[in-house]
PDB file of N, CA and C in Angstrom:
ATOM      1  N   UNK A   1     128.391  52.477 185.551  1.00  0.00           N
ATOM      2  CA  UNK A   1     129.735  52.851 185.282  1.00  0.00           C
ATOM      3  C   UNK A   1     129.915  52.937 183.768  1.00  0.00           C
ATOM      4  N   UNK A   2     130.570  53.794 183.126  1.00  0.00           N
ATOM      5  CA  UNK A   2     130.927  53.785 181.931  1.00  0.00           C
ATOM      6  C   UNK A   2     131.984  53.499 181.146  1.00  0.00           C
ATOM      7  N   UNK A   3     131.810  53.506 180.285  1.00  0.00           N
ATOM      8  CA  UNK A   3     133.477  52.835 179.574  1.00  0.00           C
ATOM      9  C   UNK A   3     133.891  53.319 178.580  1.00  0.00           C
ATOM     10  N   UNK A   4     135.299  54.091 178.030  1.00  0.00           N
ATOM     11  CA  UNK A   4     135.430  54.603 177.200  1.00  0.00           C
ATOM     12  C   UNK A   4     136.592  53.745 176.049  1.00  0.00           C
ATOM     13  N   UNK A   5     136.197  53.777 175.334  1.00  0.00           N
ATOM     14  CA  UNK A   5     136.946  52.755 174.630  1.00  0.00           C
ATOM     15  C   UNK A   5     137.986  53.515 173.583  1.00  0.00           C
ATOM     16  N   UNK A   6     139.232  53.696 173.230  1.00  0.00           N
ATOM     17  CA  UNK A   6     140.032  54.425 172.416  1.00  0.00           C
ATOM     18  C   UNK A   6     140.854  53.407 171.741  1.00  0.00           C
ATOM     19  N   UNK A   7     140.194  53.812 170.210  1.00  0.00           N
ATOM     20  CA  UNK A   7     140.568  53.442 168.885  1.00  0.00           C
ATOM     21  C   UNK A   7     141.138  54.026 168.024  1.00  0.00           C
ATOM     22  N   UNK A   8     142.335  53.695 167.951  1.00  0.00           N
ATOM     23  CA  UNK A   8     143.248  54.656 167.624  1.00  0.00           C
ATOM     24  C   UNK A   8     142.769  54.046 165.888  1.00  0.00           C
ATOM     25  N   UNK A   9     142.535  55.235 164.738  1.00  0.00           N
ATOM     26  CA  UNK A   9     142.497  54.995 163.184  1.00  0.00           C
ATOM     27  C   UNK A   9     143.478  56.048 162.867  1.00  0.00           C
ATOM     28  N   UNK A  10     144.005  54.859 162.329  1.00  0.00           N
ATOM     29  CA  UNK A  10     145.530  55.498 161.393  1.00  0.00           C
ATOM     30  C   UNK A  10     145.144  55.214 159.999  1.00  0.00           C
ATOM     31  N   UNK A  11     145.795  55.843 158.803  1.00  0.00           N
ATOM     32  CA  UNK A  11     145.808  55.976 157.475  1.00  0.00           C
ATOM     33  C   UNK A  11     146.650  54.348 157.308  1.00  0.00           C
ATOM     34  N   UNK A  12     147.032  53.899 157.764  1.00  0.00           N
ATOM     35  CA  UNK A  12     147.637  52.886 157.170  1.00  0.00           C
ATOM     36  C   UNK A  12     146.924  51.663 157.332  1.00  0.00           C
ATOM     37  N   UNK A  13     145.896  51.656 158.626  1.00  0.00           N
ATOM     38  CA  UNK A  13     144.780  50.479 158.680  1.00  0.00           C
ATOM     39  C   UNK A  13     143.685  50.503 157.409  1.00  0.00           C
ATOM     40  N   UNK A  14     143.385  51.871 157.664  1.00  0.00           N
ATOM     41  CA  UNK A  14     142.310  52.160 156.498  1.00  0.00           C
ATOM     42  C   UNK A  14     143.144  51.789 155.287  1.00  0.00           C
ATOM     43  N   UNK A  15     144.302  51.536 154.805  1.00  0.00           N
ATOM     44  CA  UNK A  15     144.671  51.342 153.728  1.00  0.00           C
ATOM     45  C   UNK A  15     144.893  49.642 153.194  1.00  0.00           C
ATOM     46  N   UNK A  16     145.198  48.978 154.844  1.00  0.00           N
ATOM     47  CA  UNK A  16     145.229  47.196 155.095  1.00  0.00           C
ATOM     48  C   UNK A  16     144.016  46.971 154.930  1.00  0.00           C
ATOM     49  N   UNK A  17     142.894  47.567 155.501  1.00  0.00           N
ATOM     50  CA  UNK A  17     141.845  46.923 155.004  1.00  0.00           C
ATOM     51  C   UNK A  17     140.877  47.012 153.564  1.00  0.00           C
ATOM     52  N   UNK A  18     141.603  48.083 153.152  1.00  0.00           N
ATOM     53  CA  UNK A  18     140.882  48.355 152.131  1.00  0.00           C
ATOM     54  C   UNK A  18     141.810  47.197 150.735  1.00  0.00           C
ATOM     55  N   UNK A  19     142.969  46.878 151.205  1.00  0.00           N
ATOM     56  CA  UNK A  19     143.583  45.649 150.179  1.00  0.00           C
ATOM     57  C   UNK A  19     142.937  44.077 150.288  1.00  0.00           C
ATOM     58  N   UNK A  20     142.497  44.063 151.752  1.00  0.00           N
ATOM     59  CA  UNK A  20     141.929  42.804 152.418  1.00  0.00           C
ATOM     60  C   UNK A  20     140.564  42.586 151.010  1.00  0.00           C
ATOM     61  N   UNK A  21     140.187  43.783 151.257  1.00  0.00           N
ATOM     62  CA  UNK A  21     138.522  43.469 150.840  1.00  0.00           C
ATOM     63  C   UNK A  21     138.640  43.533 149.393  1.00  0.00           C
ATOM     64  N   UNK A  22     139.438  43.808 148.524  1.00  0.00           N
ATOM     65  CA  UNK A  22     139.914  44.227 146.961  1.00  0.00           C
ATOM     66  C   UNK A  22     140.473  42.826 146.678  1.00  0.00           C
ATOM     67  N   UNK A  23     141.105  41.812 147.573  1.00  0.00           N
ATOM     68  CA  UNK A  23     141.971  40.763 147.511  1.00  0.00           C
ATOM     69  C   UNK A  23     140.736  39.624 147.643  1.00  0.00           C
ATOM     70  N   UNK A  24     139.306  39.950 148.654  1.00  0.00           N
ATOM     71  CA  UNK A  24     138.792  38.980 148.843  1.00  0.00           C
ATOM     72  C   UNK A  24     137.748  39.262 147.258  1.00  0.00           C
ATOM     73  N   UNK A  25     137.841  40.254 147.212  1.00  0.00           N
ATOM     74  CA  UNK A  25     136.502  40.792 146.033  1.00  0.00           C
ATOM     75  C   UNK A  25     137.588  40.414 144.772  1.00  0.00           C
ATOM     76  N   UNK A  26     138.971  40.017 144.668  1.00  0.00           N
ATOM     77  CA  UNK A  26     139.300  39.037 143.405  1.00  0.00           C
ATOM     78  C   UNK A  26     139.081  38.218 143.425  1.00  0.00           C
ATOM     79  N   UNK A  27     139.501  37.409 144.701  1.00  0.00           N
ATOM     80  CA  UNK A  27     139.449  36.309 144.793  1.00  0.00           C
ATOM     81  C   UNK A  27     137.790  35.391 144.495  1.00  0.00           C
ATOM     82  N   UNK A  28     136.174  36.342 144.871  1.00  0.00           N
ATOM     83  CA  UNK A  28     135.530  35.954 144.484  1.00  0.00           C
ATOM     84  C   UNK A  28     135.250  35.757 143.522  1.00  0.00           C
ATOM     85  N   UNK A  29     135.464  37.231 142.328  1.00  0.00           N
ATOM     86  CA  UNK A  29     135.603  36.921 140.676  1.00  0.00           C
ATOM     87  C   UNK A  29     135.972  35.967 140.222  1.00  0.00           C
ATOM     88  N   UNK A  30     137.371  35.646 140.749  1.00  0.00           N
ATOM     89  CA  UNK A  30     138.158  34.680 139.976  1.00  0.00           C
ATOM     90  C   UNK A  30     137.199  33.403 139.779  1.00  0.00           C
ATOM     91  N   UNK A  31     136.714  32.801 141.075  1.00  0.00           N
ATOM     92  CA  UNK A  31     135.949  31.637 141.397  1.00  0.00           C
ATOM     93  C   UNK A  31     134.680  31.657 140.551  1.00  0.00           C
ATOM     94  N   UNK A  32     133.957  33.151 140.476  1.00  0.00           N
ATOM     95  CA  UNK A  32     132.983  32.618 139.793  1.00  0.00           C
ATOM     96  C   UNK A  32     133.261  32.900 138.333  1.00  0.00           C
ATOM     97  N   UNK A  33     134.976  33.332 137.707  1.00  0.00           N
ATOM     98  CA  UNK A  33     134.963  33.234 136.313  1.00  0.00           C
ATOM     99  C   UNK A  33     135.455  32.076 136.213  1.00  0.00           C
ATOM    100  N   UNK A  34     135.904  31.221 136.865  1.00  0.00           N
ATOM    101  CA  UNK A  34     136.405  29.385 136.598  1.00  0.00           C
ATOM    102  C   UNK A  34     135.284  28.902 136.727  1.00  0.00           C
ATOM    103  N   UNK A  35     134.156  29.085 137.754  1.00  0.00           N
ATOM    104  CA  UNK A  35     131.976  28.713 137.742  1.00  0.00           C
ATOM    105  C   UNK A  35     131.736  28.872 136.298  1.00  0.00           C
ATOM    106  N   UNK A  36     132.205  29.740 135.909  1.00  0.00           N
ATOM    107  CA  UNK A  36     131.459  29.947 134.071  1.00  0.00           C
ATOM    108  C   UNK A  36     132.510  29.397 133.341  1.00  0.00           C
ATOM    109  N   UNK A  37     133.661  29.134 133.035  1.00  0.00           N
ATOM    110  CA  UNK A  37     134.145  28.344 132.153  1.00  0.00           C
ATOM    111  C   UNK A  37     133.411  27.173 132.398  1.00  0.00           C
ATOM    112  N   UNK A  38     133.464  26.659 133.445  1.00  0.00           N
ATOM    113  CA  UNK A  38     133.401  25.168 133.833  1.00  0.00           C
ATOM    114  C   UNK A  38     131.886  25.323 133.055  1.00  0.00           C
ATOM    115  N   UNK A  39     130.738  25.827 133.327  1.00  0.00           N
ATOM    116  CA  UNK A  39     129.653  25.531 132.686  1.00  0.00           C
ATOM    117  C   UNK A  39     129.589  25.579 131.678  1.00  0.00           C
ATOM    118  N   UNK A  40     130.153  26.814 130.772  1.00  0.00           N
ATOM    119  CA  UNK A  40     130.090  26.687 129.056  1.00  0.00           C
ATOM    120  C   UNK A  40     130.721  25.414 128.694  1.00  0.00           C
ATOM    121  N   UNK A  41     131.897  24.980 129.196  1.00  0.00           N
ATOM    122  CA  UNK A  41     132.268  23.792 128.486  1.00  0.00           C
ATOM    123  C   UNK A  41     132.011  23.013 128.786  1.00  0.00           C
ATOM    124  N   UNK A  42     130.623  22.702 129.988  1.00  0.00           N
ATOM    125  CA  UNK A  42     130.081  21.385 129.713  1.00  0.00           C
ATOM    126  C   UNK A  42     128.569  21.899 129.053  1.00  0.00           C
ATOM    127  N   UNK A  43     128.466  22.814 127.905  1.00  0.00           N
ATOM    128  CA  UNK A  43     127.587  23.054 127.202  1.00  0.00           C
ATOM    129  C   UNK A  43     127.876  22.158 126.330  1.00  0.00           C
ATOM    130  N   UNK A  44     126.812  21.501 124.893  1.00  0.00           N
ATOM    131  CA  UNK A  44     127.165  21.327 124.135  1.00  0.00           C
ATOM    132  C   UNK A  44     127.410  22.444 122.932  1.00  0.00           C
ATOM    133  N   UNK A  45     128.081  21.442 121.667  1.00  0.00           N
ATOM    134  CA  UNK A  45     128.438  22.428 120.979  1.00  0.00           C
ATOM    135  C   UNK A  45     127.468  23.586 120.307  1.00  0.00           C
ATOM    136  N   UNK A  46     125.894  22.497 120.120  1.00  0.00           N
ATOM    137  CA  UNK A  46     124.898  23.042 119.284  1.00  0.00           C
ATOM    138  C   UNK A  46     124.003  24.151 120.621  1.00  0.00           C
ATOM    139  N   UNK A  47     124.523  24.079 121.765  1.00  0.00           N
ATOM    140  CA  UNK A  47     123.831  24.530 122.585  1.00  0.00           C
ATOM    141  C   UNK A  47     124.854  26.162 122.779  1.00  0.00           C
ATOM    142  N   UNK A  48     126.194  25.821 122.673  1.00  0.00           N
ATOM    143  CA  UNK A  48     126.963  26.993 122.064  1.00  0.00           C
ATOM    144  C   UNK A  48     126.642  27.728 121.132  1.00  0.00           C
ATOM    145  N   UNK A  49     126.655  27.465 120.210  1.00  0.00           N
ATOM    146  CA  UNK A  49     126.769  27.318 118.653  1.00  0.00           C
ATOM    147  C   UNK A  49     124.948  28.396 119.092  1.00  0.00           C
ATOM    148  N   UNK A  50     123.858  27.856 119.788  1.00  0.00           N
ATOM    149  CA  UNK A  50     122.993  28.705 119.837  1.00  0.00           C
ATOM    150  C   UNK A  50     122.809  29.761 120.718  1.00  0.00           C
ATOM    151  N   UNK A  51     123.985  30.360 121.479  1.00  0.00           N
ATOM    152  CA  UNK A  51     124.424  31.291 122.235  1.00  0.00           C
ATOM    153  C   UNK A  51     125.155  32.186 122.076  1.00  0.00           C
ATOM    154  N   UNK A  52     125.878  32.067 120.562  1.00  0.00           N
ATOM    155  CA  UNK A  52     126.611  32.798 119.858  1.00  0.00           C
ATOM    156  C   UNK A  52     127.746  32.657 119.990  1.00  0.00           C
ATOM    157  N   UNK A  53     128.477  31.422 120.916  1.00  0.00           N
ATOM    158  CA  UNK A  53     129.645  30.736 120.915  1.00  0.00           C
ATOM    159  C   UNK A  53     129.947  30.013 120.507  1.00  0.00           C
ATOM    160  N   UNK A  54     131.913  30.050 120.369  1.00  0.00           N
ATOM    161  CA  UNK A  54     132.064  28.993 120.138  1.00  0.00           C
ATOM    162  C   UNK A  54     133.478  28.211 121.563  1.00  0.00           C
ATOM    163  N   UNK A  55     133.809  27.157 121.054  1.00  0.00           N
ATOM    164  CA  UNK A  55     134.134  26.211 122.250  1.00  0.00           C
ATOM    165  C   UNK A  55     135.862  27.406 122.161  1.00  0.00           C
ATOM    166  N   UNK A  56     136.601  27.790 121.004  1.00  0.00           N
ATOM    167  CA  UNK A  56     137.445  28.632 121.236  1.00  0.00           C
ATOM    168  C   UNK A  56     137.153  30.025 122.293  1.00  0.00           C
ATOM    169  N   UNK A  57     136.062  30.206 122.118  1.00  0.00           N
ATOM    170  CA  UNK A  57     135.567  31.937 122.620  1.00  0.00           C
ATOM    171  C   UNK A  57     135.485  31.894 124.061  1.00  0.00           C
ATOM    172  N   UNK A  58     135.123  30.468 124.579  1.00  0.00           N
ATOM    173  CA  UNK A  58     134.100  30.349 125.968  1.00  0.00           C
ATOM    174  C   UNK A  58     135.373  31.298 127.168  1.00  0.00           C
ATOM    175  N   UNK A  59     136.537  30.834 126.787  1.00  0.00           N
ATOM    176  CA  UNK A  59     137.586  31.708 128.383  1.00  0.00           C
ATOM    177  C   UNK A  59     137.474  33.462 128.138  1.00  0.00           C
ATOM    178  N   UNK A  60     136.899  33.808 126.739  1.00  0.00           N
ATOM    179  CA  UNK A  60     137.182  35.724 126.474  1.00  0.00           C
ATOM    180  C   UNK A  60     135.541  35.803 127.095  1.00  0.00           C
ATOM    181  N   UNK A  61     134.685  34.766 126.919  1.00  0.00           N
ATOM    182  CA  UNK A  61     132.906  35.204 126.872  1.00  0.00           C
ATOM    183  C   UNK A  61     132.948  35.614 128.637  1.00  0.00           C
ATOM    184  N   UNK A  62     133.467  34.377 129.078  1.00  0.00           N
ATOM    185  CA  UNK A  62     133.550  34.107 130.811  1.00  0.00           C
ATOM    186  C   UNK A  62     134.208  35.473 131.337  1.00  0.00           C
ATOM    187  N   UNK A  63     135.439  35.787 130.902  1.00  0.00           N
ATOM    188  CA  UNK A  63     135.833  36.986 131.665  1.00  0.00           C
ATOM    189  C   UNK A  63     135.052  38.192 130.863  1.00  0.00           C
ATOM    190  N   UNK A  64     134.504  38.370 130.354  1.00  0.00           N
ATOM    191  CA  UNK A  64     134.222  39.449 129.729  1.00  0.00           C
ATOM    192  C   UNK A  64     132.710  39.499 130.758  1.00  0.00           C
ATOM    193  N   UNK A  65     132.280  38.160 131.221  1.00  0.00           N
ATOM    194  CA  UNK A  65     130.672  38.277 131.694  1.00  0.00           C
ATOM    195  C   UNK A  65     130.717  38.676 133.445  1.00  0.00           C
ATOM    196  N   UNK A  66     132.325  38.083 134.098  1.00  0.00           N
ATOM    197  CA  UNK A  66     132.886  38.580 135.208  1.00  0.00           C
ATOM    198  C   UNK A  66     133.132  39.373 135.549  1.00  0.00           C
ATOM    199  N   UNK A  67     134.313  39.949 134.297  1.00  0.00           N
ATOM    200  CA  UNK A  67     135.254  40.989 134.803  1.00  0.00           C
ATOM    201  C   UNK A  67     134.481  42.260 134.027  1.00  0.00           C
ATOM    202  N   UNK A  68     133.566  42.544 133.200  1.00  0.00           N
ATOM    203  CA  UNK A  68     133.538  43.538 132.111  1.00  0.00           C
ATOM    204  C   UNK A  68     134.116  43.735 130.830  1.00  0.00           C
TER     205      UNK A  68
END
């Protein structure tokens, strides 16, 4: 016996899911640009200082290494 299954795609699902996955794909950035603050600043300073940072720079270095 067979089965036909009807799925109705509307422009407005394709548009819910496409916010879902943009919302989860911030939400991962975000996490791993607070993952990299949190590590530069438990760098030390001389370990900065040899990375071309400094302890002011580390929140512009982090999003810049996340976000672009």
């Amino acid at each position: 016996m067979a089965y036909l299954s009807n799925t109705v795609h509307t422009p407005t699902a394709g548009i819910i899911i496409t916010a879902i996955e943009g919302l989860f794909m911030d939400i991962k950035n975000y996490r791993l640009y607070l993952k990299t603050v949190s590590e530069l600043q438990n760098l030390s300073n001389a370990t900065l200082i040899d990375l071309g940072l400094s302890r002011a720079g580390i929140k512009a270095s982090a999003k810049e290494a996340v976000y672009g």
